[in-house]
C-alpha atoms as a PDB file:
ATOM      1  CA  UNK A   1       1.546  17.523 -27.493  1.00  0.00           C
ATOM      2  CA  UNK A   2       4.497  20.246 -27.717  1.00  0.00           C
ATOM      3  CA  UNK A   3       4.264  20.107 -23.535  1.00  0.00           C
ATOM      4  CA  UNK A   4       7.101  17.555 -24.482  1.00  0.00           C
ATOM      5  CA  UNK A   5       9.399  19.158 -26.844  1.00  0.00           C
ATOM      6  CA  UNK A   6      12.890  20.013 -25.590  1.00  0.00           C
ATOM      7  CA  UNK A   7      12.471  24.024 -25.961  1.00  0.00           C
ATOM      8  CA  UNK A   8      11.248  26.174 -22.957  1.00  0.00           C
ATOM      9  CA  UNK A   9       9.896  28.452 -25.345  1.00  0.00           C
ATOM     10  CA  UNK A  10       7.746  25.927 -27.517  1.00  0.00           C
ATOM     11  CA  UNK A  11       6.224  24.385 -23.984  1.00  0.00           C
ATOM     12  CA  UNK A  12       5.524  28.496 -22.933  1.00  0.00           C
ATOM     13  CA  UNK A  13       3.779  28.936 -26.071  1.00  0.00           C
ATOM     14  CA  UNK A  14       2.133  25.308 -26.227  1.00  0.00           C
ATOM     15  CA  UNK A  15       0.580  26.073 -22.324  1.00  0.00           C
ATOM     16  CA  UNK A  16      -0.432  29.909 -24.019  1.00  0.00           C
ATOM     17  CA  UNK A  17      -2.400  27.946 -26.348  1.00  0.00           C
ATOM     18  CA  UNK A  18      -4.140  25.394 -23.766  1.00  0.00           C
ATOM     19  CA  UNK A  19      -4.703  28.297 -21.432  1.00  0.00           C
ATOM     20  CA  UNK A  20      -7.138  29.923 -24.245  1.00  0.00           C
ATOM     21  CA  UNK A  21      -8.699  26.786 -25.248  1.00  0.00           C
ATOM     22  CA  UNK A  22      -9.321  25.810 -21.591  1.00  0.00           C
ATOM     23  CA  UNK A  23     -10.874  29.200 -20.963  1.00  0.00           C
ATOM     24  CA  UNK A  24     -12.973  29.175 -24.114  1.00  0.00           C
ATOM     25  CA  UNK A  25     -14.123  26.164 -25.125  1.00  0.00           C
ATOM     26  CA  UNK A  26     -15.620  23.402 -22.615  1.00  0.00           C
ATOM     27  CA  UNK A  27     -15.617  20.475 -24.931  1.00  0.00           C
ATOM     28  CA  UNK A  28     -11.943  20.899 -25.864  1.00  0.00           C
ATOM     29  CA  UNK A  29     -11.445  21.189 -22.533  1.00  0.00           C
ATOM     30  CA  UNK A  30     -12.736  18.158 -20.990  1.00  0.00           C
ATOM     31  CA  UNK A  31     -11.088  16.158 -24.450  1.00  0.00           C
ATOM     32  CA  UNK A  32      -7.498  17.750 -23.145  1.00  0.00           C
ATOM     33  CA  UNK A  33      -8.227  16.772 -19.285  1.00  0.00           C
ATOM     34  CA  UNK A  34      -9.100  13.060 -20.384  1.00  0.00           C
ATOM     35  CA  UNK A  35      -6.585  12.929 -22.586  1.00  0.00           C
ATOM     36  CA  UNK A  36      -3.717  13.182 -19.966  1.00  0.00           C
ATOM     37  CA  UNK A  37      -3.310  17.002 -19.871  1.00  0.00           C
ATOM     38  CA  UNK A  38      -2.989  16.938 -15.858  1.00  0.00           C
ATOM     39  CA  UNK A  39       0.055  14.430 -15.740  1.00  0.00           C
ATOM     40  CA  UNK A  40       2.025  16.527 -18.719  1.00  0.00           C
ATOM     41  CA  UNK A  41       1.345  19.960 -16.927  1.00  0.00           C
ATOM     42  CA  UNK A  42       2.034  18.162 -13.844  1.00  0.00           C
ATOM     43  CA  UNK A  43       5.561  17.310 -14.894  1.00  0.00           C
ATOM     44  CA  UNK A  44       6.380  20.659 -15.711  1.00  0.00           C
ATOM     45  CA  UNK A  45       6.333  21.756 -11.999  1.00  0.00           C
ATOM     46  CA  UNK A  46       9.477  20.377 -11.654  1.00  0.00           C
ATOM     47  CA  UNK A  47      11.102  22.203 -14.672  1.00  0.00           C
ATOM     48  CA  UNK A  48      13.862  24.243 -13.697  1.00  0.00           C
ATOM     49  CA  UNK A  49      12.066  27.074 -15.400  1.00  0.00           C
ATOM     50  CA  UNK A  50      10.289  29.890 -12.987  1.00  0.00           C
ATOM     51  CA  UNK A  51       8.444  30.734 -15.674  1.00  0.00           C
ATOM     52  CA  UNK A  52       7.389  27.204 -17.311  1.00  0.00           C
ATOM     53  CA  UNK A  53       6.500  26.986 -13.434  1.00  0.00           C
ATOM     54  CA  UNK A  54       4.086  29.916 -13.277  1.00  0.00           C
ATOM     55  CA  UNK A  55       2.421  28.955 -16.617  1.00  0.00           C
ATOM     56  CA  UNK A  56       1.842  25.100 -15.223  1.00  0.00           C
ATOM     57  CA  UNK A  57       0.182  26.923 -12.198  1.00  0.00           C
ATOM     58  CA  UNK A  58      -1.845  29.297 -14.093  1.00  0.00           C
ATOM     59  CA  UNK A  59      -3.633  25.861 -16.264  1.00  0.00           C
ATOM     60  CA  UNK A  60      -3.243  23.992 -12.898  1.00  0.00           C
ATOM     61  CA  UNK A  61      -5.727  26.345 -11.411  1.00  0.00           C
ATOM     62  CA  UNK A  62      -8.216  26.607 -14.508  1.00  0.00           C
ATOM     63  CA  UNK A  63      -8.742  22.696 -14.050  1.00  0.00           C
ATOM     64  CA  UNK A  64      -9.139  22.395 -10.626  1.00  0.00           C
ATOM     65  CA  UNK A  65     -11.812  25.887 -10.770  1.00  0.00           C
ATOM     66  CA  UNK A  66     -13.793  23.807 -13.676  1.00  0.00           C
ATOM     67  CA  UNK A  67     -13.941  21.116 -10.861  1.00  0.00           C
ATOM     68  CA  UNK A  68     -11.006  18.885 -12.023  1.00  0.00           C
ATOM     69  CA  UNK A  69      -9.228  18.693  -8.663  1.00  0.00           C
ATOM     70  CA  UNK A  70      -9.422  15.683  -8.289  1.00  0.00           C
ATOM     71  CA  UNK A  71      -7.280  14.359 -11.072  1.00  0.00           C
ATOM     72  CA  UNK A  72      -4.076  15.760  -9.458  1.00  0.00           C
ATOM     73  CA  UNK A  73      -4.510  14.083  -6.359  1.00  0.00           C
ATOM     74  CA  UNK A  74      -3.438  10.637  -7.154  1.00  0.00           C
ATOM     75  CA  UNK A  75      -0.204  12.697  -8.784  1.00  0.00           C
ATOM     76  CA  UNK A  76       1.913  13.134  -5.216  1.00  0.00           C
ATOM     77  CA  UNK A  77       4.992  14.332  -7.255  1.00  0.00           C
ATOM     78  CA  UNK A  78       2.874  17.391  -8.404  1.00  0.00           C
ATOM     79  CA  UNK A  79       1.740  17.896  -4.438  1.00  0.00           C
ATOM     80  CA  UNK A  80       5.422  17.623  -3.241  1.00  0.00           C
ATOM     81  CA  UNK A  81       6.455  20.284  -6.036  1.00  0.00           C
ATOM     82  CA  UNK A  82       3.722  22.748  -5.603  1.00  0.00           C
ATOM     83  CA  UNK A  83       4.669  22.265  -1.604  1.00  0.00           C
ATOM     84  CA  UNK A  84       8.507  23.108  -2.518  1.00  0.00           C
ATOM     85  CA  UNK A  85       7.450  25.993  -4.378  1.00  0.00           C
ATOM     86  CA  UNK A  86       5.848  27.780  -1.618  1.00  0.00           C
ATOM     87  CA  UNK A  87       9.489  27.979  -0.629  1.00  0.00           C
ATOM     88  CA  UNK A  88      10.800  29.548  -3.307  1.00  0.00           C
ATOM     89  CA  UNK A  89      10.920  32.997  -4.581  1.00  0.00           C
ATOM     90  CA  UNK A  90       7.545  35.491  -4.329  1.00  0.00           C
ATOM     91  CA  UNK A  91       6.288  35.184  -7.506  1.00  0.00           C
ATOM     92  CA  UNK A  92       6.554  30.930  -7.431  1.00  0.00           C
ATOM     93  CA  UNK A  93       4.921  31.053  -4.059  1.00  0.00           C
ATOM     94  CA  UNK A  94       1.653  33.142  -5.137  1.00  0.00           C
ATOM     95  CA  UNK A  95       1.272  30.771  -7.890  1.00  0.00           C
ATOM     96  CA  UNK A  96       1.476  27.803  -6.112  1.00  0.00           C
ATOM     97  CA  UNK A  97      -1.443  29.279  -3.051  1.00  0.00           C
ATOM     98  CA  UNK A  98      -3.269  30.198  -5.979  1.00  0.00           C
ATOM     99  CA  UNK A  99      -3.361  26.129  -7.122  1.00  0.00           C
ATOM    100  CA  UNK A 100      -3.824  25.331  -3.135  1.00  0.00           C
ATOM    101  CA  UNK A 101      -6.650  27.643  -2.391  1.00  0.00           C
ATOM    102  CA  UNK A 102      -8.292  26.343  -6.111  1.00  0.00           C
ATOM    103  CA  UNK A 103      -7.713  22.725  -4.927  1.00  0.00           C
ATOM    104  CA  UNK A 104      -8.776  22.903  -1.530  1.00  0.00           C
ATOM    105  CA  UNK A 105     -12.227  24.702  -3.081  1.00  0.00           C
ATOM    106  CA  UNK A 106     -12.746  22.137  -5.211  1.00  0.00           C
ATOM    107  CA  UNK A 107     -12.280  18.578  -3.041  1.00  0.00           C
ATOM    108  CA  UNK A 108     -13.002  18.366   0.386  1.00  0.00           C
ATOM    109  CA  UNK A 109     -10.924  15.017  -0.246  1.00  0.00           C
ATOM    110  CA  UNK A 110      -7.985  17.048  -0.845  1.00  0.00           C
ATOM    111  CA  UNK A 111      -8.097  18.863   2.035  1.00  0.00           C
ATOM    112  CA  UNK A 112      -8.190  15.899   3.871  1.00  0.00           C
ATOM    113  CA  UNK A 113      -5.027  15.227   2.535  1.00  0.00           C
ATOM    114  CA  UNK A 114      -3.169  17.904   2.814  1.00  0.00           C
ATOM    115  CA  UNK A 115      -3.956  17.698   6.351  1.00  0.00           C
ATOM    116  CA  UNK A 116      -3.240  13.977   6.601  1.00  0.00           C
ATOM    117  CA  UNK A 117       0.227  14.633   5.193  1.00  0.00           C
ATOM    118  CA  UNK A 118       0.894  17.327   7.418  1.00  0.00           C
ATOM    119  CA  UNK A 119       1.021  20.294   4.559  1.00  0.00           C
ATOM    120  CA  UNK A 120      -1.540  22.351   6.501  1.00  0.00           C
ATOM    121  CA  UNK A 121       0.611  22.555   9.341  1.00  0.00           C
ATOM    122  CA  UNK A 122       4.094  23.250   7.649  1.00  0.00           C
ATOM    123  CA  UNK A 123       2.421  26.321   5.529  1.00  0.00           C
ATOM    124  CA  UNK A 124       0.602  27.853   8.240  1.00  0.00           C
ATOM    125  CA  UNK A 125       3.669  27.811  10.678  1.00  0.00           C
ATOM    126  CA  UNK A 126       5.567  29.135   7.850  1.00  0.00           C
ATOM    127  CA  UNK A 127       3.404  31.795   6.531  1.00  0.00           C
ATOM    128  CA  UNK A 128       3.893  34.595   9.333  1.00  0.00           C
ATOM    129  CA  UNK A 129       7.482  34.254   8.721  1.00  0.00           C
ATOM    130  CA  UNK A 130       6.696  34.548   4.463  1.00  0.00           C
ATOM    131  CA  UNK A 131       4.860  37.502   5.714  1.00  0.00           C
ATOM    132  CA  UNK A 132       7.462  39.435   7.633  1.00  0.00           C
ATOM    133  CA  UNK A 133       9.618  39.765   4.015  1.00  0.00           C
ATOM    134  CA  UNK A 134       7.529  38.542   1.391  1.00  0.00           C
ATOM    135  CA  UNK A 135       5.118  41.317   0.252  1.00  0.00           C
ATOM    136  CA  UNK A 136       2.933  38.738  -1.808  1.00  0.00           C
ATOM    137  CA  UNK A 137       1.575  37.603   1.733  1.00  0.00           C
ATOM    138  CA  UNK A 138       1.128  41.526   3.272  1.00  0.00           C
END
């Protein structure tokens, strides 16, 4: 897949691509999730691209709403990332909710989790102070 290629703007347009297939077409979609989609899209959350970020949220979220949750929980690196960008600016934050609320509604395992590991906790005490200058949260 291109998800590998050196270029930010070849993996932007590679993840435009998945995004329509994965929104369109159910058997394509369940061929891409077997064949290792999570773990690529997974590695992009620790790109030093906001954007490249965003995107891997956006596809993130479609596979956990289609009930493919699951698959990222056995990826911790993704969980750590998606937990350091609710620390980061506005727009990175929203995305990564966005993947926690579609996770959490898709596996009551995960949930479990994130309150095993103590994520729960951390973004709750830390939302009321996102909320006093983040207007995402308001």
């Amino acid at each position: 897949m291109m998800l590998t290629h050196n270029n930010n703007i070849v993996k932007r347009a590679s993840l435009s691509c998945i995004k329509k297939i994965l929104l369109s077409n159910d058997l394509q979609f369940q061929f891409m999730v077997e064949n290792k989609l999570c773990p690529m899209v997974s590695d992009l959350l620790s790109s030093n691209s906001s954007s490249l970020k965003s995107d891997a949220c956006d596809i993130i979220s479609i596979i956990c709403n289609k009930g493919y949750g699951f698959m990222l929980l056995d990826n911790s690196s993704a969980i750590s990332n998606l937990i350091r960008m609710v620390y980061e600016e506005s727009d990175l934050r929203q995305a990564a909710i966005k993947v926690f609320k579609e996770l959490s509604n898709s596996s009551g395992d995960f949930n479990k989790q994130l309150i095993d590991a103590g994520v729960l906790k951390t973004l709750f005490t830390n939302l009321e102070r996102f909320k006093d200058y983040d207007k995402v949260l308001k």
